[in-house]
Protein backbone atom coordinates (compact mmCIF):
# COMPACT_ATOMS: atom_id res chain seq x y z
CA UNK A 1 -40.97 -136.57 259.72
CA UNK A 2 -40.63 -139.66 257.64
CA UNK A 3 -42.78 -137.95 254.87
CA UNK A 4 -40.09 -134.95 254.65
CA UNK A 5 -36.88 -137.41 254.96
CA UNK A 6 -38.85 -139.31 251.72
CA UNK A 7 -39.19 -135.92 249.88
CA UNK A 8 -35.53 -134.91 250.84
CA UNK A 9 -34.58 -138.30 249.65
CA UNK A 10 -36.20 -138.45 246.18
CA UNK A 11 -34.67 -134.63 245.72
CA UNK A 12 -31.29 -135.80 246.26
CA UNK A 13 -31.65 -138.54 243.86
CA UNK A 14 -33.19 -136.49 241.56
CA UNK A 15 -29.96 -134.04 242.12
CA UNK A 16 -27.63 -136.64 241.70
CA UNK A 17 -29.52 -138.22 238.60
CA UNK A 18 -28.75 -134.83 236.90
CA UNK A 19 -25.61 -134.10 237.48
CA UNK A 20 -24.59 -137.52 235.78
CA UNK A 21 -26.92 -137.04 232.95
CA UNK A 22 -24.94 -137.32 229.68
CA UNK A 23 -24.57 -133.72 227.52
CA UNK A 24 -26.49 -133.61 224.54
CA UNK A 25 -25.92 -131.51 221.49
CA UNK A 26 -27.20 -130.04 218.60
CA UNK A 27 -25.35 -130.71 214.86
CA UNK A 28 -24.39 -128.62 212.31
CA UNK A 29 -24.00 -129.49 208.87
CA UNK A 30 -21.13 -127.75 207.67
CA UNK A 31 -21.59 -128.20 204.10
CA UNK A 32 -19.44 -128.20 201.00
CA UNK A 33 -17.59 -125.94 199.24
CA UNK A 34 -19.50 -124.69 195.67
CA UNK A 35 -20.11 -128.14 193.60
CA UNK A 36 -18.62 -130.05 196.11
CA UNK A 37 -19.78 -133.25 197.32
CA UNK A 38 -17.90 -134.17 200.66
CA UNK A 39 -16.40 -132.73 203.51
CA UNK A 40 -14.38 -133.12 206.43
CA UNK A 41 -13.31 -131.13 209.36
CA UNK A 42 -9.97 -132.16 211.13
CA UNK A 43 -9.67 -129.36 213.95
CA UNK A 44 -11.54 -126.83 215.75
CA UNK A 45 -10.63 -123.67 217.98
CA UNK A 46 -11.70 -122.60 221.11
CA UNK A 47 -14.36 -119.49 219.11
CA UNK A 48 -15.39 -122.30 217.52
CA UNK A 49 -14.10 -121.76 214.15
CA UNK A 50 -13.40 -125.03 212.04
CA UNK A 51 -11.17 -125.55 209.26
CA UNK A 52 -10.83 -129.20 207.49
CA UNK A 53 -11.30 -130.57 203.65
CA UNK A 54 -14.00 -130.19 200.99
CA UNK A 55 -14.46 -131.76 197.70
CA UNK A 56 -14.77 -128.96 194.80
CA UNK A 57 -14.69 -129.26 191.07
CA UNK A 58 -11.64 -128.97 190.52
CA UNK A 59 -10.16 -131.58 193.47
CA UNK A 60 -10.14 -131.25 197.51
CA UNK A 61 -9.74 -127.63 198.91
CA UNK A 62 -8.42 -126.85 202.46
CA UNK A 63 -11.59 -124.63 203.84
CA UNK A 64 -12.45 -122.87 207.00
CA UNK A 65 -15.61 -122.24 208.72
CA UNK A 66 -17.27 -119.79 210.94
CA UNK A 67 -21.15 -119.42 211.89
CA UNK A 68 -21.46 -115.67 210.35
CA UNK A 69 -19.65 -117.13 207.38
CA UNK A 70 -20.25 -120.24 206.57
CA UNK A 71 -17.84 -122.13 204.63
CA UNK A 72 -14.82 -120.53 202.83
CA UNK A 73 -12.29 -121.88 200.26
CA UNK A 74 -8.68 -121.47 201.46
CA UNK A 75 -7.07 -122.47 197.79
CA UNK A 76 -3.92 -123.70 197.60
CA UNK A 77 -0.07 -122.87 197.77
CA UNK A 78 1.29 -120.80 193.95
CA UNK A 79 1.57 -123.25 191.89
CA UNK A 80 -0.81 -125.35 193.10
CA UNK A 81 -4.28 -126.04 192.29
CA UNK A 82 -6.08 -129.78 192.84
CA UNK A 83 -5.33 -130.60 196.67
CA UNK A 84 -4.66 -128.47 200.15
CA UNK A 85 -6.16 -129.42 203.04
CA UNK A 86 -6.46 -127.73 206.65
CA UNK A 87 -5.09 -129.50 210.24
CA UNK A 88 -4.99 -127.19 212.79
CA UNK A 89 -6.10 -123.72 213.90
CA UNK A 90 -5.22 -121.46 216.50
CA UNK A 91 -7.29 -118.98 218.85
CA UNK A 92 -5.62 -116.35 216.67
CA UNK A 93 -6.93 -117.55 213.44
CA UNK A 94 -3.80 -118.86 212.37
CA UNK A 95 -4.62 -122.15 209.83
CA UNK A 96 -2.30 -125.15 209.11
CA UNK A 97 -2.19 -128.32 206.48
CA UNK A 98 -0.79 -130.05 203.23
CA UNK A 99 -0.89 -127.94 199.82
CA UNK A 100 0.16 -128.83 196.54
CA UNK A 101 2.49 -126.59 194.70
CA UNK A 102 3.79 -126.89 191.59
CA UNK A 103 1.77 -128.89 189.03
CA UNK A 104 5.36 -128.91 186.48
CA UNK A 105 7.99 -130.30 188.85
CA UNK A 106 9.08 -134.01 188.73
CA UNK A 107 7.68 -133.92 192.37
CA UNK A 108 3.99 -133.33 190.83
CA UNK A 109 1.53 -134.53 193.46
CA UNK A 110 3.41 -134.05 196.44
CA UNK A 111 2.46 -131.37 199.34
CA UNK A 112 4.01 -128.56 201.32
CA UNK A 113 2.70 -127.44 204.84
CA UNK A 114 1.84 -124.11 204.52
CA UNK A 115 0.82 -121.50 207.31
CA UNK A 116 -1.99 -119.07 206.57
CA UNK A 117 -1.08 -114.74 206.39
CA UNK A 118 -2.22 -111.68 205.15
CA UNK A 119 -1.31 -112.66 201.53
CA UNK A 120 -2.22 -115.64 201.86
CA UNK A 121 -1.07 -119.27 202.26
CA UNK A 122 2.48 -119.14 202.82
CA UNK A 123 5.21 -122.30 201.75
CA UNK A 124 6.85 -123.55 205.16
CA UNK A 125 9.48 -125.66 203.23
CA UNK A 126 10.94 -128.45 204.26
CA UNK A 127 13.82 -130.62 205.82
CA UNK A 128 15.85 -131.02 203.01
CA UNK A 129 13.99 -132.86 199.80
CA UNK A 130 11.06 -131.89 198.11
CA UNK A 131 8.93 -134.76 198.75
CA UNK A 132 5.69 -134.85 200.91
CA UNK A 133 5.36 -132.19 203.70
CA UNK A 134 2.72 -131.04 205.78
CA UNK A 135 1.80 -129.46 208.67
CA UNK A 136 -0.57 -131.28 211.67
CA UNK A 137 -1.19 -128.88 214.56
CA UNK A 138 -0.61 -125.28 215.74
CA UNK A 139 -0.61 -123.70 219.19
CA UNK A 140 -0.97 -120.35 220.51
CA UNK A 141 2.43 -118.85 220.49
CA UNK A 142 2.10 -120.50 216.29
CA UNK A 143 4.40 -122.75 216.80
CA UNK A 144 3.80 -125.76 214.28
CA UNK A 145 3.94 -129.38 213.79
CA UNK A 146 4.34 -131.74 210.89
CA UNK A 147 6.06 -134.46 209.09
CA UNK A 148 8.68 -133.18 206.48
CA UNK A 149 12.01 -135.20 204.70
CA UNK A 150 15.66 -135.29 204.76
CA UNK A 151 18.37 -136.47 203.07
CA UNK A 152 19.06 -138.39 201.27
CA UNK A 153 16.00 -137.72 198.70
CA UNK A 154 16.52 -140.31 196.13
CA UNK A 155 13.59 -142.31 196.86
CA UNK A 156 11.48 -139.57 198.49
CA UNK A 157 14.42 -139.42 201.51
CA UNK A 158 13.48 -140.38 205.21
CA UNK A 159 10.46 -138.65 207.39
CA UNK A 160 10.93 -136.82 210.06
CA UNK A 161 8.96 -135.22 212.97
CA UNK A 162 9.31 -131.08 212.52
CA UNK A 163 8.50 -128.06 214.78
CA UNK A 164 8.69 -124.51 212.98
CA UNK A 165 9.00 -121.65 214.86
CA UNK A 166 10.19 -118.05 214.58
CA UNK A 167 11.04 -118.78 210.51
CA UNK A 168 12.65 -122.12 211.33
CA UNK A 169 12.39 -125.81 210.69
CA UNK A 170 13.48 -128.00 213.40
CA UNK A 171 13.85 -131.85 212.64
CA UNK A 172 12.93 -133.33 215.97
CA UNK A 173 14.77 -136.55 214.96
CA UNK A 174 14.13 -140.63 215.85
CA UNK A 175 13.72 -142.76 218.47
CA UNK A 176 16.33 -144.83 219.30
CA UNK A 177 17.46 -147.36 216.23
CA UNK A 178 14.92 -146.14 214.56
CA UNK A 179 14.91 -144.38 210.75
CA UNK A 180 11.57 -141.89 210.54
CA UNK A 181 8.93 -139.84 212.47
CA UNK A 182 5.71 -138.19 212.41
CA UNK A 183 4.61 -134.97 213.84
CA UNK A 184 1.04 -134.82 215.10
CA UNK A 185 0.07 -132.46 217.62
CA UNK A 186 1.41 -129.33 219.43
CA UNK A 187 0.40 -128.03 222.78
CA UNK A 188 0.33 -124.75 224.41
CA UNK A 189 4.01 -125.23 226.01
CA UNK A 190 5.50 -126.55 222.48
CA UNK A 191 5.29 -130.38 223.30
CA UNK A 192 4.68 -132.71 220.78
CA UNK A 193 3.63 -135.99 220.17
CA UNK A 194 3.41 -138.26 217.62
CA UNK A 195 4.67 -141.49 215.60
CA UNK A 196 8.57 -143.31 215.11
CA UNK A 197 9.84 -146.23 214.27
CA UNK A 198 12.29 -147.55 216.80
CA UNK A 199 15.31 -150.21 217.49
CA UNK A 200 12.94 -152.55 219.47
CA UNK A 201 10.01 -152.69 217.14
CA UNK A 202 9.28 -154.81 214.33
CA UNK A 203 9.82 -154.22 210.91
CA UNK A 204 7.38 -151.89 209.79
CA UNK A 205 5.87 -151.13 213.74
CA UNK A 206 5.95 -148.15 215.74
CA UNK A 207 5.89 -146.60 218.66
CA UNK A 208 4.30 -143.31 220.10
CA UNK A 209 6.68 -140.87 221.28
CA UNK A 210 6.55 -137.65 223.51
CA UNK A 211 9.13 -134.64 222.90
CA UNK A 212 10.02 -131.75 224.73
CA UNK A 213 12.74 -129.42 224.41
CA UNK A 214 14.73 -130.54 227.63
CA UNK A 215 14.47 -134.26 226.84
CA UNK A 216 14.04 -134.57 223.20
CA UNK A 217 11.81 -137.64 221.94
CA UNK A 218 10.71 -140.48 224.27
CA UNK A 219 9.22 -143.74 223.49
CA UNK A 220 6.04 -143.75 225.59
CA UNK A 221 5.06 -147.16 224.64
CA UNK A 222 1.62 -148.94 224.15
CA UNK A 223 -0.17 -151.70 225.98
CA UNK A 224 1.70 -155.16 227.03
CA UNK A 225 1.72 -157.38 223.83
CA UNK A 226 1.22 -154.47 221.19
CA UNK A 227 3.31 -154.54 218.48
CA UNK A 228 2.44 -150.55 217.96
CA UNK A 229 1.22 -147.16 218.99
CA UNK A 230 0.54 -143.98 217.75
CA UNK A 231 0.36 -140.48 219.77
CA UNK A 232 -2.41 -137.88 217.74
CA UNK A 233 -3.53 -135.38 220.79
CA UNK A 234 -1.88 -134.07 223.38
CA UNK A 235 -3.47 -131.15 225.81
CA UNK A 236 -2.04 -128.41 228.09
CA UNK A 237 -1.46 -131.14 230.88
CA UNK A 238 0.82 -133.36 228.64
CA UNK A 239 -2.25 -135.54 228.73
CA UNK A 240 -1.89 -137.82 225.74
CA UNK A 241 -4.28 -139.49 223.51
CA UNK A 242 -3.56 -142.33 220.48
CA UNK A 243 -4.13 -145.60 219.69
CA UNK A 244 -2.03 -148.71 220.12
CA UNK A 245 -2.42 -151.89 217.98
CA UNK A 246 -2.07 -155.59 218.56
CA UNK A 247 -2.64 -159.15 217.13
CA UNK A 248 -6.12 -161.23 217.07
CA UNK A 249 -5.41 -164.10 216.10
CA UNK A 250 -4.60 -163.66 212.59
CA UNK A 251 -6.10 -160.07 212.33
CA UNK A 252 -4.79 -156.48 214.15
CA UNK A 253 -6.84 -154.37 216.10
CA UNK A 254 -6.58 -151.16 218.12
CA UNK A 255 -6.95 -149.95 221.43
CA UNK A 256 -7.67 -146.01 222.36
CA UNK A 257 -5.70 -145.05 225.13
CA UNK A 258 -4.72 -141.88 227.58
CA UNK A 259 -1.33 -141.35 228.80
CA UNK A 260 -0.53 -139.61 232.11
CA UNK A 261 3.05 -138.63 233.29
CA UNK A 262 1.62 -139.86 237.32
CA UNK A 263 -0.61 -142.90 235.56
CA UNK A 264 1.10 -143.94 232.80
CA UNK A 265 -1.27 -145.96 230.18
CA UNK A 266 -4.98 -146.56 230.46
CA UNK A 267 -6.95 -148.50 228.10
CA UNK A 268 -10.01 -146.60 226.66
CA UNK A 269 -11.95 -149.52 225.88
CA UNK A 270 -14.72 -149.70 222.99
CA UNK A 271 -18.27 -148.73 222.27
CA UNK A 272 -20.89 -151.97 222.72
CA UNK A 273 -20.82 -154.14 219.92
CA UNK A 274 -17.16 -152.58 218.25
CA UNK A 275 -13.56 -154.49 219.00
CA UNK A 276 -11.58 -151.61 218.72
CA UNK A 277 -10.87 -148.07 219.16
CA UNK A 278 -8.86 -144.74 218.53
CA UNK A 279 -8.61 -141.65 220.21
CA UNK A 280 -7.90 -138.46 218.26
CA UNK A 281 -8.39 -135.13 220.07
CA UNK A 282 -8.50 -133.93 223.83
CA UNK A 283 -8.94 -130.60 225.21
CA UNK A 284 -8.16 -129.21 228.70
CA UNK A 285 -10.89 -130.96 230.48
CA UNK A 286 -9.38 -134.30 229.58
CA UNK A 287 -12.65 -135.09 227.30
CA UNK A 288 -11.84 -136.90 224.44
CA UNK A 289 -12.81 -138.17 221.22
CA UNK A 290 -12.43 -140.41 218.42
CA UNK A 291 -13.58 -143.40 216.38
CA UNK A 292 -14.64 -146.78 217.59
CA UNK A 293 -14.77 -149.86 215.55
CA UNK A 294 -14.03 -153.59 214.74
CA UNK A 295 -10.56 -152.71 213.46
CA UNK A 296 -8.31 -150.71 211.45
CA UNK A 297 -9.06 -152.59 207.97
CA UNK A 298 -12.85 -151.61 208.80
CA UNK A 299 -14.27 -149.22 205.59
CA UNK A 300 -15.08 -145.72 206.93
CA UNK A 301 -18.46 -146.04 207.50
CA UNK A 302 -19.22 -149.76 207.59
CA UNK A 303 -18.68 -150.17 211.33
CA UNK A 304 -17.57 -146.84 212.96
CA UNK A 305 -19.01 -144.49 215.07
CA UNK A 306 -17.55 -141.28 216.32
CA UNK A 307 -17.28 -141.36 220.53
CA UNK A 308 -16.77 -139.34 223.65
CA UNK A 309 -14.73 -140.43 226.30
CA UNK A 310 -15.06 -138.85 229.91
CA UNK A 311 -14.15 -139.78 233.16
CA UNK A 312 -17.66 -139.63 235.02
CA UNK A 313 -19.22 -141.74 232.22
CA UNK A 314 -16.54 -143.62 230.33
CA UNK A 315 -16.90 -144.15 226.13
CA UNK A 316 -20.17 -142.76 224.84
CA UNK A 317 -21.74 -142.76 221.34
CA UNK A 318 -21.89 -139.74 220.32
CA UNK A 319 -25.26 -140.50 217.48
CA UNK A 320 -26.84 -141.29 221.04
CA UNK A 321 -26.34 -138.15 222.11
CA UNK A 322 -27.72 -136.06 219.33
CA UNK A 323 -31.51 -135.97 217.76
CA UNK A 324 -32.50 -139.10 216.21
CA UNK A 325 -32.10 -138.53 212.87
CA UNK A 326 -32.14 -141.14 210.18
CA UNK A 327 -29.92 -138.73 208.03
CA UNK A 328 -27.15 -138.43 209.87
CA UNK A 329 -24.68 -141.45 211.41
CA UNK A 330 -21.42 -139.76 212.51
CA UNK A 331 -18.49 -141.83 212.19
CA UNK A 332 -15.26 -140.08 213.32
CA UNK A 333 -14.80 -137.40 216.08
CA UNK A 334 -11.47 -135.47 215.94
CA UNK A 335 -11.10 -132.53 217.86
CA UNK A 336 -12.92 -131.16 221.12
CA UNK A 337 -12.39 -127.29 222.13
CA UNK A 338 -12.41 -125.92 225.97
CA UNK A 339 -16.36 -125.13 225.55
CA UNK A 340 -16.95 -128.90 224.43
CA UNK A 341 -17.76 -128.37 220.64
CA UNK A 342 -16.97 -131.24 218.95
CA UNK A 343 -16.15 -131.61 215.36
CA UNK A 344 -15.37 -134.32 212.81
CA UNK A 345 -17.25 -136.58 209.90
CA UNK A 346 -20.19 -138.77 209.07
CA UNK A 347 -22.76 -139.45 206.64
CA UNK A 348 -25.44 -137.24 206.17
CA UNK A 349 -28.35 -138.59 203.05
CA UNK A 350 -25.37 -140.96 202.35
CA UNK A 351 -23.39 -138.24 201.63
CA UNK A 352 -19.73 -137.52 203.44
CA UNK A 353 -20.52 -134.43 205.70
CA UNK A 354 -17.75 -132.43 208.49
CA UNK A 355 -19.82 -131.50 211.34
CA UNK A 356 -20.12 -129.22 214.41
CA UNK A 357 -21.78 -130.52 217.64
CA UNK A 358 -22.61 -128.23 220.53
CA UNK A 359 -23.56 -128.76 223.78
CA UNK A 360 -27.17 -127.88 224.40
CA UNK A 361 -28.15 -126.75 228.25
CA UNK A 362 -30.72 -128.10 230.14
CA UNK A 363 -30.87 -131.18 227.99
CA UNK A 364 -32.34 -132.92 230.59
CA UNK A 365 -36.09 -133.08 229.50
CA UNK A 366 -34.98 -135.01 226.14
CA UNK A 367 -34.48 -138.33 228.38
CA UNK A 368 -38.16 -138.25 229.92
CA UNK A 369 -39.13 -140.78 227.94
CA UNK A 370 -41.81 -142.25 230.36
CA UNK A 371 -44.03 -138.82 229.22
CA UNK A 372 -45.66 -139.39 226.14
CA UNK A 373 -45.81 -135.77 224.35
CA UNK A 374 -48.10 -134.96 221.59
CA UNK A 375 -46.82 -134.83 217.80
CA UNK A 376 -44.93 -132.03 216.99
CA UNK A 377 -44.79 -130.84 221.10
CA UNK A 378 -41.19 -132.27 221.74
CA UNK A 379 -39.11 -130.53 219.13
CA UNK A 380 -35.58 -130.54 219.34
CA UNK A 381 -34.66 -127.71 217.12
CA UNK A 382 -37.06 -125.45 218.58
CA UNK A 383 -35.27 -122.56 221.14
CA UNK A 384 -38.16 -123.92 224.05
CA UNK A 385 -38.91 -127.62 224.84
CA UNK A 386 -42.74 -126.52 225.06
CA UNK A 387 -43.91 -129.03 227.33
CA UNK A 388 -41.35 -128.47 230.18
CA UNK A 389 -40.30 -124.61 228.92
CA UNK A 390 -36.29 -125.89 229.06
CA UNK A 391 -33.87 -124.00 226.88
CA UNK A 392 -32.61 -125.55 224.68
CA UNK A 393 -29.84 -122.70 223.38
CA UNK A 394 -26.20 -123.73 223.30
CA UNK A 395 -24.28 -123.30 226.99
CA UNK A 396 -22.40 -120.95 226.98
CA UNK A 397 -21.54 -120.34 223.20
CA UNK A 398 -21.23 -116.23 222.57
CA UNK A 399 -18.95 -114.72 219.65
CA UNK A 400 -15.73 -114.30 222.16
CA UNK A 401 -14.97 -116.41 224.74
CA UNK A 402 -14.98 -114.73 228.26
CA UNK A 403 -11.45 -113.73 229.67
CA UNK A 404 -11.43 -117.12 231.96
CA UNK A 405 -11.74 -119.28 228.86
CA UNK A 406 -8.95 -117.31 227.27
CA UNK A 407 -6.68 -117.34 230.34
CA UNK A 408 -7.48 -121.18 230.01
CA UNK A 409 -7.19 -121.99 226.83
CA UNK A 410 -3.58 -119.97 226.14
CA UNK A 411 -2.05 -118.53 229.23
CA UNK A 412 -2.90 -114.88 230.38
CA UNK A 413 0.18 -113.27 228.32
CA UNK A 414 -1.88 -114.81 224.96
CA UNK A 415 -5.04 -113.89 226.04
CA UNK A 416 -4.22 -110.15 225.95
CA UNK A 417 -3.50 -109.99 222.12
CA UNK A 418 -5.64 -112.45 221.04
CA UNK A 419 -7.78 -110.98 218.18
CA UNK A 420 -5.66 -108.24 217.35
CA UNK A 421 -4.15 -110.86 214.85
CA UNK A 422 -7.10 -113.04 214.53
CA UNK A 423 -8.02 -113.63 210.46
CA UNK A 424 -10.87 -115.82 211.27
């Protein structure tokens, strides 16, 4: 009797052990576009398809990328020719950023969002001046955000917060006593979150805000003390993500945090070792990711490291979650999709390298380190662990996501057309 309660005991454990056994995943180098020599990727969709930034000859190109593809040059706006650059993507295929567009004008050098279409990228406008605009996020119904300016434009005018929809540019105004705004990220419902100066904060401070179309923008604060916050995700829950910044003694540094309409604030923390953190992306699981380090003035690269933050198991590093690899050291994480592929930056042979991660099932074996295997037997790319006969494939990952994940991911009205529509 005692012998089975033992056995039944060191099962249970052995249960329970597994179930809060961090994921592990498998990176993919996403490359460069032709002769280029960095990348980045700045948003991902729930099929997986990536878009971001690549170096090329001839400057930075916006590109996307797909597995049966690869990577694909997006150009840049008529007119243009040196610098575009891709923020968000939609389930359709629907691709957002920051293009140049006239290479003549007195306003050479400065952007225009642009939305991708049939004929290719397409000029959103702006607020009022022709001065910087871009576009940040996208949902499913392709409703955008971005940062544009208005009036008056001598000087490059004043920035504002927009949301286009149905051929229109909507300046989502200020906070309170407050003169600009940024635009960050769109969800599913056409909130948005994102950056303001306000009547309370300091000269050259901020706050995060929140805006709906009911309420308009709210100041959702930061942490007691901070002198500023910033809002960059937001998920289907209104869950919101940033980063809120504060004095150290004669130095700033910043805190990740999550906002909850019930919970309000919640302080992230930091990876061992760093002071600081931000948090960039969250999907509809509330996982999320970002960069920790020892403070905002750190270079890319000298002290970061991309994370994952989830409830279960708090901030993770996500190079301890990968293959050790002395070529790669991934520094930022900035989007996660519904499936858990995670994208964003790092250095791969010292070169600057956008990446994929993907979860990998039955990961398990790859943390049994009291078994000594035989060179060449534990192989991490292979499709079998050999010794234990675990796969090792990707969970879940096919070419279309299963109607759950699309009722999920944008409402069951959106999941009936998407892909008629889809360009990538």
């Amino acid at each position: 009797m005692n012998s089975i309660k033992l056995i039944s005991g060191i099962f249970i454990s052995f249960l329970l052990s597994s179930t809060v056994q961090a994921q592990r995943y498998r990176i993919t180098d996403l490359g460069t576009l032709p002769g280029g020599e960095s990348s980045e990727a700045n948003a991902i969709n729930d099929r997986g398809v990536v878009v971001g930034d690549s170096t090329e000859p001839a400057g930075t190109h916006a590109f996307v990328w797909t597995e049966s593809d690869g990577i694909k040059d997006l150009g840049n706006l008529p007119g243009g020719g040196a610098y575009s650059s891709a923020y968000g993507i939609n389930l359709k295929g629907v691709i957002v950023g920051a293009s140049d567009f006239s290479q003549s004008q007195a306003f050479q050098g400065s952007t225009h969002a642009f939305v991708t279409s049939p004929l290719g990228l397409q000029d959103l406008g702006t607020l009022g001046c022709p001065d910087i605009t871009g576009a940040t996020g996208i949902n499913s119904s392709s409703e955008v955000v971005g940062v544009s300016t208005v009036p008056s434009c001598s000087g490059g005018g004043q920035y504002r917060a927009f949301k286009f929809s149905h051929g229109n540019m909507q300046d989502l105004g200020i906070l309170p006593g407050g003169t600009f705004s940024s635009g960050k990220a769109i969800n599913n419902s056409g909130h948005i979150v994102g950056y303001a100066d306000c009547g309370s904060c300091l000269y050259g401070d901020y706050h995060a805000f929140f805006w709906n179309k009911e309420e308009g923008m709210q100041d959702i604060g930061a942490f007691p003390g901070d002198i500023s916050s910033e809002a960059l995700g937001i998920n289907s829950s209104d869950s919101i993500v940033g980063a809120a910044y504060y004095h150290t003694g004669l130095t700033t540094a910043e805190g990740a945090f999550l906002w909850e309409k019930d919970a309000g604030i919640k302080d992230l923390g930091a990876l061992p070792g760093k002071s600081g953190a931000t948090a960039i992306g969250i999907n509809d699981k509330n996982q999320i990711v970002g960069v920790s380090s020892y403070g905002p003035t750190d270079q890319i690269g000298t002290h970061n490291h991309a994370f994952l933050w989830e409830k279960e198991r708090g901030m993770q590093d996500l190079n301890d979650l990968i293959q050790p690899d002395p070529a790669w050291e991934l520094l930022s994480a900035v989007a996660i999709n519904i499936r858990g592929q995670i994208v964003g930056f790092g250095r791969h042979n010292n070169q600057e390298r956008a990446f994929l991660l993907t979860p990998v099932c039955n990961s398990r074996w790859r943390r049994y380190e009291d078994h000594e295997l035989a060179d060449g037997e534990h192989d991490f790319d292979s499709k079998r662990d050999r010794h234990r006969g675990a796969e090792v494939e990707p969970c879940g990952m096919s070419t279309s996501p299963s109607n759950d994940e699309f009722h999920d991911a944008v409402g069951q009205d959106n999941a009936r057309d998407v892909g008629s529509n889809q360009e990538y």
